[in-house]
Protein backbone atom coordinates (compact mmCIF):
# COMPACT_ATOMS: atom_id res chain seq x y z
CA UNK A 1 -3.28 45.81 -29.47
CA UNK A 2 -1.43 42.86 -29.37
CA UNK A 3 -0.37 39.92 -32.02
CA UNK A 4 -1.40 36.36 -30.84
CA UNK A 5 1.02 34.13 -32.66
CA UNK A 6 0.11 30.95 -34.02
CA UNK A 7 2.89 29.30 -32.14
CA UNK A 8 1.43 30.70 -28.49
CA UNK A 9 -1.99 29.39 -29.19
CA UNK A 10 0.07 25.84 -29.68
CA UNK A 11 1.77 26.15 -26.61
CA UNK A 12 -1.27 27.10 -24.24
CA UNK A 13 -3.19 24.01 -26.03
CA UNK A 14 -0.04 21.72 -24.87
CA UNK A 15 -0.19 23.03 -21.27
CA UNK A 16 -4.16 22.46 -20.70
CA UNK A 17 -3.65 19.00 -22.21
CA UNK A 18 -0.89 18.76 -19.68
CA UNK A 19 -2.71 19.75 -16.90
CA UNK A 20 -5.23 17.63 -18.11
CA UNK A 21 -2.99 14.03 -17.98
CA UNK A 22 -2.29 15.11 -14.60
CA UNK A 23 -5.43 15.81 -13.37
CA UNK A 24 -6.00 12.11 -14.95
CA UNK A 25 -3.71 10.55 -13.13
CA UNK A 26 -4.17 12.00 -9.72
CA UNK A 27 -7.59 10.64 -10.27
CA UNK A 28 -6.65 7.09 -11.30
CA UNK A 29 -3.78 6.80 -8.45
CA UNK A 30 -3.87 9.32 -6.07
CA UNK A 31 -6.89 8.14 -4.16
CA UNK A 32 -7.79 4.43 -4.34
CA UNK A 33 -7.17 1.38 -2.32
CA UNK A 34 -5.08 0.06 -5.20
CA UNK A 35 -2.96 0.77 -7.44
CA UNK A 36 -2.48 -1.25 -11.41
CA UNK A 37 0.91 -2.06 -12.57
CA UNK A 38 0.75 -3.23 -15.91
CA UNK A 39 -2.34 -4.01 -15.72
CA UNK A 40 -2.15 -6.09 -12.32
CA UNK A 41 -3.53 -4.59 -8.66
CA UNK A 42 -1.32 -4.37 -5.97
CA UNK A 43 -4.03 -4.31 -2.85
CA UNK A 44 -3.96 -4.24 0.98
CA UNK A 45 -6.78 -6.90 1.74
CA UNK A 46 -6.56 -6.31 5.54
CA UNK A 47 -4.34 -4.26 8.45
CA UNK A 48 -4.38 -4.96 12.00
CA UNK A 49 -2.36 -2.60 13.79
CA UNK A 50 0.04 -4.34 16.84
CA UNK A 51 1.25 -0.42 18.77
CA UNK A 52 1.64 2.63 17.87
CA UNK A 53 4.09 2.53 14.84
CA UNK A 54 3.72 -1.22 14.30
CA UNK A 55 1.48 -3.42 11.91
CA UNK A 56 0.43 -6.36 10.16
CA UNK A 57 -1.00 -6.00 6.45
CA UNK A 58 -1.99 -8.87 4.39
CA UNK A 59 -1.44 -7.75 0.60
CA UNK A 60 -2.47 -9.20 -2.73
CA UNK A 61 -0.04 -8.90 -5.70
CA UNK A 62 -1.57 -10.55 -8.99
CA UNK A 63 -3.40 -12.80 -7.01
CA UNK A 64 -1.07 -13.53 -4.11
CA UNK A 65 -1.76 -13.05 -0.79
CA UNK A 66 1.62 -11.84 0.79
CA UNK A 67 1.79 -11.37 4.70
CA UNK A 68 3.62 -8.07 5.85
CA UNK A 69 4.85 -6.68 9.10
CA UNK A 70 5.26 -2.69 8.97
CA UNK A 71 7.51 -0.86 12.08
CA UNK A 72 8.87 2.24 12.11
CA UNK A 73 12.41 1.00 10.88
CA UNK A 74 10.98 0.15 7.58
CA UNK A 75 8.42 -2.93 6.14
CA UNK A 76 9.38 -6.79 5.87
CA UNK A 77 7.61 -9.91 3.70
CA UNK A 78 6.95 -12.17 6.66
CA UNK A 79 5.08 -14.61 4.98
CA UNK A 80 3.90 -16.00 1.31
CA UNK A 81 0.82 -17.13 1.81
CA UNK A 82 -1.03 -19.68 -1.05
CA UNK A 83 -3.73 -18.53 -2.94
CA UNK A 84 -6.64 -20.66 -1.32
CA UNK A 85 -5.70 -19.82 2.89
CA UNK A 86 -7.49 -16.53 3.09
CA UNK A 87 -10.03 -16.89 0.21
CA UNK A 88 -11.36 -20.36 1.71
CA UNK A 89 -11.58 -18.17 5.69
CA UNK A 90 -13.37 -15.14 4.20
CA UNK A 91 -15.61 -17.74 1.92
CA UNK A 92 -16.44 -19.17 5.59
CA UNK A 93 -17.14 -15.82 7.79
């Protein structure tokens, strides 16, 4: 028969809890829209795609709207845009 040691039973309760905080965390990050930074979303309020490898993403960090252009050499801040532009348009549609 053999000797379960107190120190084995620790150190399977560590690894569930582990598995556990990961299983968390995929859950909170891995499939949502947005993601919080210390305490702050970073979102992608719209995407309009220009070819094949090419787009246009408007993005909201803490509450400012930020336009984007995404190609397949990398991603570039096109434009700042003020907090009232695209608020006031979708208030409108």
């Amino acid at each position: 028969m053999v000797d379960i040691q107190p120190f084995q039973i620790i150190i399977v309760i560590c690894f569930l809890a582990a598995l556990l905080a990961v299983q968390i965390f995929v859950k909170r990050f891995g499939r949502h829209g947005s993601l919080k930074l210390s305490g702050q979303p970073i979102q992608i309020v719209q995407s309009l795609s220009l070819g094949q490898k090419e787009r246009l993403m408007l993005v909201r960090v803490r509450e400012v709207d930020i336009l984007v252009g995404q190609a397949k050499q990398g991603a570039i801040t096109l434009l700042p845009l003020p907090d009232s532009s695209v608020s006031q348009e979708s208030k409108d549609a």
